[in-house]
Protein backbone atom coordinates (compact mmCIF):
# COMPACT_ATOMS: atom_id res chain seq x y z
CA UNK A 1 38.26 47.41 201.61
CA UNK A 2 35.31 46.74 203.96
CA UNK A 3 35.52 44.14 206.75
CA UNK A 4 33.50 42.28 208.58
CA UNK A 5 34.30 44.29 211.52
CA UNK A 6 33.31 47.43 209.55
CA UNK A 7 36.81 48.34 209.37
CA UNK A 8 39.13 49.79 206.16
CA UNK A 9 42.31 49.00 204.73
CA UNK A 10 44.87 51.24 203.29
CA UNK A 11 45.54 50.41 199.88
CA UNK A 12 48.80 51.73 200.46
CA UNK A 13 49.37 48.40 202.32
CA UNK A 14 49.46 46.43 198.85
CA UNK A 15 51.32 48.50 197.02
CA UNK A 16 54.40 49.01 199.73
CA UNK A 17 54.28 44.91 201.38
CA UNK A 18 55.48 43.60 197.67
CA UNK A 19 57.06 40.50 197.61
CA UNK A 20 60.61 40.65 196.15
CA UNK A 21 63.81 39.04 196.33
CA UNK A 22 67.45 40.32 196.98
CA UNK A 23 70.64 38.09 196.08
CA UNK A 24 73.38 36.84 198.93
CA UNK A 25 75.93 35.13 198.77
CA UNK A 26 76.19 31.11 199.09
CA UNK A 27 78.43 29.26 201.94
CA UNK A 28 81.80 28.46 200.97
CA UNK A 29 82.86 24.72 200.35
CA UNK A 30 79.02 23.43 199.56
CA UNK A 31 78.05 23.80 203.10
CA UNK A 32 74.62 25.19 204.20
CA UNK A 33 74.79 28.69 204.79
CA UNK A 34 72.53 29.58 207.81
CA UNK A 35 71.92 32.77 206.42
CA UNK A 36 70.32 31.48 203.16
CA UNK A 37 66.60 30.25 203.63
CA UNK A 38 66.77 28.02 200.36
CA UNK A 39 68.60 28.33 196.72
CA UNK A 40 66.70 28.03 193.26
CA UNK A 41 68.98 27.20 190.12
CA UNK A 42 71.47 28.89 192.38
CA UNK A 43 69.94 31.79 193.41
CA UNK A 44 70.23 32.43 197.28
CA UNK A 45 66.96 33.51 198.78
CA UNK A 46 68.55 34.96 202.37
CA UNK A 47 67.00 34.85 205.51
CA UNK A 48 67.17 38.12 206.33
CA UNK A 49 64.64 38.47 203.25
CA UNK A 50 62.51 36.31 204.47
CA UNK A 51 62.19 38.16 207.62
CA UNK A 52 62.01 41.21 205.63
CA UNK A 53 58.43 40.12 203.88
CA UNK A 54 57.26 39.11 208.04
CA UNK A 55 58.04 42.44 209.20
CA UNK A 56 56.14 44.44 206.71
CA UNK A 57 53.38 42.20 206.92
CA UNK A 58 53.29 42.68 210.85
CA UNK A 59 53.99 46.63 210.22
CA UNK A 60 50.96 46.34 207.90
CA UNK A 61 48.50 44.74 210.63
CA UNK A 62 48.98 47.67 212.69
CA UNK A 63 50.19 48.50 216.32
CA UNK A 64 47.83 45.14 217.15
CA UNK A 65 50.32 42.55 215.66
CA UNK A 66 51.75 40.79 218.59
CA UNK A 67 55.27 39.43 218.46
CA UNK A 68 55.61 36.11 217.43
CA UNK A 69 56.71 33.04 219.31
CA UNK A 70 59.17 31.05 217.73
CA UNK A 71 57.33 28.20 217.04
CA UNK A 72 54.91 30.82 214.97
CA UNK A 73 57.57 32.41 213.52
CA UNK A 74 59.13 29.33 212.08
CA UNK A 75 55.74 28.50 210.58
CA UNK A 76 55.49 32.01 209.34
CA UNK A 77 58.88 31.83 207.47
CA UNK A 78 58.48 28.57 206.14
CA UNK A 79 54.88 29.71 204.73
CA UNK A 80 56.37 32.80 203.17
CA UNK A 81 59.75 31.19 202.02
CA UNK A 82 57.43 28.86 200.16
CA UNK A 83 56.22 31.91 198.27
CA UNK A 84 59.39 33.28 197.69
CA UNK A 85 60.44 30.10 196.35
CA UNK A 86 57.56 29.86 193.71
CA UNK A 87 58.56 33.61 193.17
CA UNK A 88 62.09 32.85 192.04
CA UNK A 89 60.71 29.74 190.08
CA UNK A 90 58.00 31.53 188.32
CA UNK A 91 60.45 34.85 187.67
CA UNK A 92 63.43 32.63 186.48
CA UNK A 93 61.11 30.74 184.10
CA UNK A 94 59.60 34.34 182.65
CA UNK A 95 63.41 35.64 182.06
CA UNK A 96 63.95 32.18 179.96
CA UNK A 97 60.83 33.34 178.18
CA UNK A 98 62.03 36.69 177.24
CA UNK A 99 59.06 38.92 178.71
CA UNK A 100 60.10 40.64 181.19
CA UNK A 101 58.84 44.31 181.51
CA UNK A 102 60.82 47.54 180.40
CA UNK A 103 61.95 50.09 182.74
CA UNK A 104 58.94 52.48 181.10
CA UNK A 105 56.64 49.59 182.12
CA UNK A 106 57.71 49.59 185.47
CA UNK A 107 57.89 53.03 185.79
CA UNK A 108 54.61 53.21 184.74
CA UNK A 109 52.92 50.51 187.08
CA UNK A 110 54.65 52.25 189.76
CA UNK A 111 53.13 55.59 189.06
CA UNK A 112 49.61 53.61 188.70
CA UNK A 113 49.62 52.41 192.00
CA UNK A 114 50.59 54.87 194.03
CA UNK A 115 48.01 56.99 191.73
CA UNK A 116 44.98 53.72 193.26
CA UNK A 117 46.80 54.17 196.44
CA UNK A 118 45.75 58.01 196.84
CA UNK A 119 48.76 58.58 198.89
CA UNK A 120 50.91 62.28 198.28
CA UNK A 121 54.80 62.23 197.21
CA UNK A 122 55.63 62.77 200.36
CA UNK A 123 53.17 60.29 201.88
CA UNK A 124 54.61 57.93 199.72
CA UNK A 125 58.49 58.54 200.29
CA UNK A 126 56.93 58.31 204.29
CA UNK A 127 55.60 54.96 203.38
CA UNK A 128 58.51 53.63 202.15
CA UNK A 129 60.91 54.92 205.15
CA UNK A 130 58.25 53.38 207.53
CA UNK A 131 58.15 50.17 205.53
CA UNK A 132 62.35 50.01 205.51
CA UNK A 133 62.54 49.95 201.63
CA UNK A 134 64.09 51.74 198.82
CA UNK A 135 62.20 53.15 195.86
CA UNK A 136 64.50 50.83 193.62
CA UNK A 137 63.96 48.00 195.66
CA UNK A 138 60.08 48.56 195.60
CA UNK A 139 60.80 48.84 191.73
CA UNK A 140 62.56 45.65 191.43
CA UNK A 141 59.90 43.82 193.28
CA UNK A 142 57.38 45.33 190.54
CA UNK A 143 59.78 44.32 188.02
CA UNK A 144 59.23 40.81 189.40
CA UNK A 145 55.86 40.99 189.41
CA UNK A 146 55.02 42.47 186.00
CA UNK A 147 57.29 39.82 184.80
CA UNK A 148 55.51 36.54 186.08
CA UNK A 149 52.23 38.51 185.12
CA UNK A 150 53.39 38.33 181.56
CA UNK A 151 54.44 35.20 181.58
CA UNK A 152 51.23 33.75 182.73
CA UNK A 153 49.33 36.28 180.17
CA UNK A 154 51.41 34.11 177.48
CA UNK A 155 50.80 31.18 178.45
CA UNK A 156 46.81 31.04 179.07
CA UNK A 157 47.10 33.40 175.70
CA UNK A 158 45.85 30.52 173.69
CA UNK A 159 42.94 29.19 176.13
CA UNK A 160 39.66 29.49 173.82
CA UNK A 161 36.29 30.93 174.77
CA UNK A 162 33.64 28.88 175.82
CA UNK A 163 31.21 28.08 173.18
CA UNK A 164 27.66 28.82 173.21
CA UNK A 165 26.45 25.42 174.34
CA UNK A 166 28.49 25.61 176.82
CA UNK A 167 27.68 29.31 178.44
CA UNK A 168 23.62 27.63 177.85
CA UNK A 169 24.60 24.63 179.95
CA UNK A 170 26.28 26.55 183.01
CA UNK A 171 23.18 28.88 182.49
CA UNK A 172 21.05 26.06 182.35
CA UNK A 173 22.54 24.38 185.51
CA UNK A 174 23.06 27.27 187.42
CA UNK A 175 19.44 29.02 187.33
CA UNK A 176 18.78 29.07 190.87
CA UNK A 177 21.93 30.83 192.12
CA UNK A 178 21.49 33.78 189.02
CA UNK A 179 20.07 36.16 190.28
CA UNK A 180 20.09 39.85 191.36
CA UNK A 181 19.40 40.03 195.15
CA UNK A 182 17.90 42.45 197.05
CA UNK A 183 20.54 45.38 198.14
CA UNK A 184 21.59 49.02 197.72
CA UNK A 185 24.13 50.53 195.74
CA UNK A 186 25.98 52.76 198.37
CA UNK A 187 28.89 55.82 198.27
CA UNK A 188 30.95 56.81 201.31
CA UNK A 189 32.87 59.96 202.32
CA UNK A 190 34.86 59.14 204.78
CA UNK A 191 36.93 61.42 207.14
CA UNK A 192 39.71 59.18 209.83
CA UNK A 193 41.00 60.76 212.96
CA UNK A 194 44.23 59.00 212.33
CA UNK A 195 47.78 60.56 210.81
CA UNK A 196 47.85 59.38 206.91
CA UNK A 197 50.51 61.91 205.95
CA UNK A 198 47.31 62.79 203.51
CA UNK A 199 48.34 66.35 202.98
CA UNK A 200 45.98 69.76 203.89
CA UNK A 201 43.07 66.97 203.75
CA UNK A 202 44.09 64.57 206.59
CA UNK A 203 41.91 65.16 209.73
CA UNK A 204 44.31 64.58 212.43
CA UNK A 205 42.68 63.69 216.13
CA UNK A 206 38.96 63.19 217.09
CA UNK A 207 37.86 67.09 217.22
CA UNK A 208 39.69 67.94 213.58
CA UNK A 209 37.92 64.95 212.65
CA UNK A 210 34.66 65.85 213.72
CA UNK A 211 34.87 70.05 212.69
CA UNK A 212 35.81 68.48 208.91
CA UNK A 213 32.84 66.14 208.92
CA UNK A 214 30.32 68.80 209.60
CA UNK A 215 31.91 71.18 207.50
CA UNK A 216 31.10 68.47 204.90
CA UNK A 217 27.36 67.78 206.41
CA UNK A 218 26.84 71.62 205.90
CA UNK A 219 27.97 72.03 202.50
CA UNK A 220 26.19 69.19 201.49
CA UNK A 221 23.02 70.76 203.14
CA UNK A 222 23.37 73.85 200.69
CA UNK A 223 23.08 71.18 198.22
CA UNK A 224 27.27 70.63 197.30
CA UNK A 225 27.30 67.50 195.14
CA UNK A 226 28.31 64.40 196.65
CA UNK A 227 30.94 63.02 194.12
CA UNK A 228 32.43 66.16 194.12
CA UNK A 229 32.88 66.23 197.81
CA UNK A 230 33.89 62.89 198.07
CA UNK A 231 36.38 63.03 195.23
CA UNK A 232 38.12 66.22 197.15
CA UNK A 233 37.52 65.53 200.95
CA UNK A 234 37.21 61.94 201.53
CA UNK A 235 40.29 60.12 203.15
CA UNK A 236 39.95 56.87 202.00
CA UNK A 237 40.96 54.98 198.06
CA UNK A 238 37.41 55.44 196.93
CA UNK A 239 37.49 59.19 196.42
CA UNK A 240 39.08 58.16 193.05
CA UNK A 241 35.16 57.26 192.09
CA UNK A 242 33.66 59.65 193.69
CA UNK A 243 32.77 58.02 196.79
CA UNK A 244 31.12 54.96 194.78
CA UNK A 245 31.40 51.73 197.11
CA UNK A 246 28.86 49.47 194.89
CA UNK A 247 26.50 47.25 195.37
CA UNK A 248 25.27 45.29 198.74
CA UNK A 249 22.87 42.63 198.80
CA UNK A 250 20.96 42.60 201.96
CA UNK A 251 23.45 39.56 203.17
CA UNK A 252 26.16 41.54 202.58
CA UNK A 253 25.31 44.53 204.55
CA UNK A 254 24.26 42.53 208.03
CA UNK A 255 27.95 41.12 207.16
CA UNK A 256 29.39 44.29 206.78
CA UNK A 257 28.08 46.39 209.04
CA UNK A 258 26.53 46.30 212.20
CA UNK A 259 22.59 45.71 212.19
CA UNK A 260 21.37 49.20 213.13
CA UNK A 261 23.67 50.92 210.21
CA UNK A 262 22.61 47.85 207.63
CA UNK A 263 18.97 48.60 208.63
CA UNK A 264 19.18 52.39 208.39
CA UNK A 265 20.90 51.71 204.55
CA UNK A 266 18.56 50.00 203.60
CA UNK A 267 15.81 52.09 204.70
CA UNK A 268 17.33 54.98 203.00
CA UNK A 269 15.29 56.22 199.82
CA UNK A 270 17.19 56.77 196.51
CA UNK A 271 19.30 59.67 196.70
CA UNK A 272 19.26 60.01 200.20
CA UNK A 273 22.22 60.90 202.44
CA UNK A 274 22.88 59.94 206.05
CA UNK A 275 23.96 61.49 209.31
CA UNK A 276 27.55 61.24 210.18
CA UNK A 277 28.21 57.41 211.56
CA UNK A 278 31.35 56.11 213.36
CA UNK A 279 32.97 52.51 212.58
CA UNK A 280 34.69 50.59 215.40
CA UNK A 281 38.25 51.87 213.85
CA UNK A 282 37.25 55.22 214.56
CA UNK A 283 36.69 56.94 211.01
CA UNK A 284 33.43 58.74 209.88
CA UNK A 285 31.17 57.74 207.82
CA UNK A 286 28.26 59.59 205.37
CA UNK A 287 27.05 57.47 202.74
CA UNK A 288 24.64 57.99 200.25
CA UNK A 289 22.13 55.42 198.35
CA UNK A 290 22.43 55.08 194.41
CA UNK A 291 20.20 52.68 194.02
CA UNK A 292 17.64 50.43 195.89
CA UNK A 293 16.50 46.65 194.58
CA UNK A 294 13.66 45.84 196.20
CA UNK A 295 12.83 42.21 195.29
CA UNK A 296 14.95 39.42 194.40
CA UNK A 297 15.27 38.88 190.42
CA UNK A 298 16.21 35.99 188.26
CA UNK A 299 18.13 36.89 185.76
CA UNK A 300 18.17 36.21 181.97
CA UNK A 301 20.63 34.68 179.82
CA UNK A 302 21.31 37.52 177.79
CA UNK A 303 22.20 39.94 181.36
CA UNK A 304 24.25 36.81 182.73
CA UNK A 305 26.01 35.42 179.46
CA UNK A 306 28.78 37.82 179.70
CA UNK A 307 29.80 37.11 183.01
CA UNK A 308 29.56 33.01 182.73
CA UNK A 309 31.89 33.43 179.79
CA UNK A 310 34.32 35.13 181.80
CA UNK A 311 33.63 32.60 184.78
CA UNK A 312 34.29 29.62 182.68
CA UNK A 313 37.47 31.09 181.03
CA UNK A 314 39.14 31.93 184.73
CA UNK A 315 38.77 28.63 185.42
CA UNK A 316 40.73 27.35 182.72
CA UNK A 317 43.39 29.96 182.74
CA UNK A 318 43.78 29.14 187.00
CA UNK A 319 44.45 25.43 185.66
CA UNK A 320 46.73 26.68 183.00
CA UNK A 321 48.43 28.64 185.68
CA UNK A 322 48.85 26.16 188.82
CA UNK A 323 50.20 23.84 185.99
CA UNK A 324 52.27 26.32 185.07
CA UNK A 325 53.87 26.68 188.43
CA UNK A 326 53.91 22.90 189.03
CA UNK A 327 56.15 22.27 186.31
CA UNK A 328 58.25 25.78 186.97
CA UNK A 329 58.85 24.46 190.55
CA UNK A 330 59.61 20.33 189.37
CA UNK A 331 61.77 21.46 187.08
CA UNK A 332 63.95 23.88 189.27
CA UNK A 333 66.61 22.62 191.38
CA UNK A 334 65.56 23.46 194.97
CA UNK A 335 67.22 23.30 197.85
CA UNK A 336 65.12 24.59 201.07
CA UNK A 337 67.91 25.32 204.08
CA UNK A 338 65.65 26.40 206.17
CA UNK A 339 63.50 23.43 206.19
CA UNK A 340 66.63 21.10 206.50
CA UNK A 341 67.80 23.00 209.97
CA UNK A 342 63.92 23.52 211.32
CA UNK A 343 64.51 19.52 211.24
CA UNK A 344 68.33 19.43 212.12
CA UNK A 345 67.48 22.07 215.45
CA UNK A 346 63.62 21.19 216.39
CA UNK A 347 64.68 22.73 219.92
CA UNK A 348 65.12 26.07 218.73
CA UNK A 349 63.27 25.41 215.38
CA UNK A 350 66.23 26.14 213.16
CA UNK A 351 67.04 29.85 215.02
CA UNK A 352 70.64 30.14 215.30
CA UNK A 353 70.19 33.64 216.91
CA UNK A 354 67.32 35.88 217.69
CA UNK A 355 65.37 37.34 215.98
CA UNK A 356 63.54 40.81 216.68
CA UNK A 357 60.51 39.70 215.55
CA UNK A 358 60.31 37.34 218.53
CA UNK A 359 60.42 40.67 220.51
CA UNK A 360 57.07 42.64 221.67
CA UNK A 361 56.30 45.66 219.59
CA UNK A 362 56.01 49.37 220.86
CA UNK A 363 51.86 49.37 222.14
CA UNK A 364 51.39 45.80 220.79
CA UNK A 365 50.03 42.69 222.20
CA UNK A 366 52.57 40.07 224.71
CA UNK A 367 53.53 36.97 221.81
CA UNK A 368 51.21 34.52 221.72
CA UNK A 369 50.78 30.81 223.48
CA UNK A 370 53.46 29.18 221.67
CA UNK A 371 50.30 26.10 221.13
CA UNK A 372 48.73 25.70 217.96
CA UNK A 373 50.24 29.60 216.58
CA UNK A 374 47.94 31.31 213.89
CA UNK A 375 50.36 32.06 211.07
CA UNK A 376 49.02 34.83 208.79
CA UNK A 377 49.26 33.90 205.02
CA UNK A 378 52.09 35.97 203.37
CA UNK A 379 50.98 38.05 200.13
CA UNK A 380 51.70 36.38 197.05
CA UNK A 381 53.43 37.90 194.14
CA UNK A 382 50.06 37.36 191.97
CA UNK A 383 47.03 36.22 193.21
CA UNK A 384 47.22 33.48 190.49
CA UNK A 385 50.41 31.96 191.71
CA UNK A 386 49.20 30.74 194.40
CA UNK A 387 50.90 28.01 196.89
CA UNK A 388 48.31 25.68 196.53
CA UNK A 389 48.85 24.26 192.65
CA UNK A 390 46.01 21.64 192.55
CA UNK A 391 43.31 21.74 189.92
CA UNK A 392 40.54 23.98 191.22
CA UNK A 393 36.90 22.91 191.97
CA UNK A 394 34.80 23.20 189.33
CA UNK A 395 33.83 27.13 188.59
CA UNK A 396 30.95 28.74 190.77
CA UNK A 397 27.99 30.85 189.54
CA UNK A 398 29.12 34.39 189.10
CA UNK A 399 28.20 36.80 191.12
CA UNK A 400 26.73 38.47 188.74
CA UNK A 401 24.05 41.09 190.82
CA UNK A 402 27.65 42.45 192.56
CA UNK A 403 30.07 42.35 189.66
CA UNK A 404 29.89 45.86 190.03
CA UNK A 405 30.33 46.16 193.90
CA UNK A 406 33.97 47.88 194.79
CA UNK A 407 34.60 46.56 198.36
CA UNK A 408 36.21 48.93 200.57
């Protein structure tokens, strides 16, 4: 996906940092076991899992991760241990519920993502030595997640649709904010100096780079069709449409890229394609614009009901859902070790031994000032079961001049 910092992410990432959980053994004689971060209903969660989730996270930032201190790395665990707990809550509760996924189902996800991924076979079996996990273990963490998905698919099942008054009053109150901005609809090939295990089509080093993206600027000169290109050259998760990157109002290109690329998009006439450009993490660049809006337009209710309908009735299924883990959570018996010896040991933050991840990595950044440490927020199991289970604010306009827009 595009960042700020006109950088992209590997979807690869997602599919291979999934959250799962592995059994252990529990300390003899009703002690706590130092090796298990917390039990739910008497299920271990160990630590070494815990630490497990960290490291692929780091391994997923890149080379740039720095080690952590251990004051960060205590926050870290407790932050992801916290997930893992609502995990275990959520997946215990969907067992109890009878809807957990068949081994076709799984099989089938699994085959799906890698598919969205764009990664090889063999890039994939890479993935997973580089990530330190099994295919079955990457299975059983689907498993997980394709159950809890169900489970909250059953129980926001019954949620009704908004009624026509009330898509007319959002509309009504919410005038101002729909509308279709000014922007371009943009699509990318994209060729990375960097090793992706991508098969006859990875570019590896600056000069491969650069001979494939003129081999590409020539054929599409003799008038080679840009999807077609882009579908069989381009090194990044959007070859899968053709290149297609969506829609970008005018804010979000200055946000996206930097202002003599955004200005030079926008300046492009339909059907255009630019020169090669460079992003700050190295890979190349040739879009092409799909479509320009010139002006700002309000929208009418009949473009915009669709979208407020589906606005509305997320809303109501996110309160469904953080009630749903609320009462998953209360109702579990819970006991977090790790908390309890973080307060027992505050002088070595509950670390009865060290831990490599306190250690600098190979052409990484020294550990952080111990002060104040930034603790990345661990990946969720679903992005519905979130740690945060208060009501949400009330719903926001839809975006509904991007609902198309595929961020890359």
């Amino acid at each position: 996906m595009y960042k700020n910092a006109f950088t992209l992410a590997a979807a690869a990432v997602a599919l291979l940092s999934t959250i799962g959980l592995i059994g252990c053994g529990s300390g003899p004689g009703g002690k706590v076991d130092t090796d298990v971060a917390a039990t739910v209903n008497g299920v271990d969660i160990p630590v070494t899992k815990v630490d497990q989730v960290i490291d692929r996270q780091l391994k997923a930032s890149g080379p740039q991760a720095p080690a952590l201190t251990p004051v960060a790395l205590a926050a870290y665990r407790l932050q992801v241990l916290d997930q893992l707990i609502q995990e275990e809550a959520l997946y215990q509760r969907a067992q109890k519920e009878n809807v957990s996924p068949s081994d076709d189902e799984v099989k089938q996800a699994l085959q799906t993502q890698i598919q969205q991924s764009g990664m090889s076979q063999d890039a994939y079996q890479q993935r997973l030595k580089d990530f330190g996990q099994t295919e079955d273990e990457l299975k059983n963490d689907l498993k997980r997640q394709l159950a809890i998905q169900k489970l909250q698919d059953k129980v926001t099942a019954s949620i009704p649709a908004p009624t026509d008054a009330e898509l007319h009053k959002y509309f009504d109150e919410n005038k101002a904010q729909l509308v279709a901005p000014r922007g371009v609809s943009l699509s990318d090939i994209i060729v990375d100096p960097a090793n992706n295990n991508a098969g006859p089509e990875d570019a590896v080093g600056t000069e491969a780079a650069q001979r494939k993206v003129q081999e590409i600027v020539n054929s599409l000169k003799g008038g080679a069709d840009f999807a077609t290109i882009a579908r069989n050259r381009s090194e990044d998760q959007s070859a899968l449409q053709g290149g297609m990157i969506g829609f970008f109002s005018e804010q979000q290109l200055a946000s996206t890229f930097p202002a003599n690329i955004a200005a030079g998009l926008f300046n492009m006439q339909v059907g255009q394609i630019s020169a090669p450009v460079q992003s700050q993490d190295g890979r190349f660049h040739i879009f092409k614009l799909n479509e320009k809006r010139e002006q700002t337009k309000d929208l009418t209710y009949d473009e915009v009901s669709p979208q407020i309908a589906k606005t509305i009735t997320d809303q109501r299924k996110q309160v469904v859902m953080s009630a749903l883990l609320i009462d998953a959570t209360s109702s579990a018996s819970i006991k977090n070790n790790l908390a309890a010896l973080i307060i027992e040991h505050p002088d070595t933050f509950g670390a009865l031994r060290p831990s490599p991840l306190t250690e600098q990595r190979p052409g990484g950044p020294a550990p952080a000032a111990p002060a104040q440490p930034q603790t990345p927020a661990p990946a969720a199991t679903n992005a519905n079961a979130n740690t945060n289970a208060a009501a949400p604010a009330a719903p926001k306009p839809p975006a509904i001049a991007n609902a198309g827009t595929k961020k890359k």
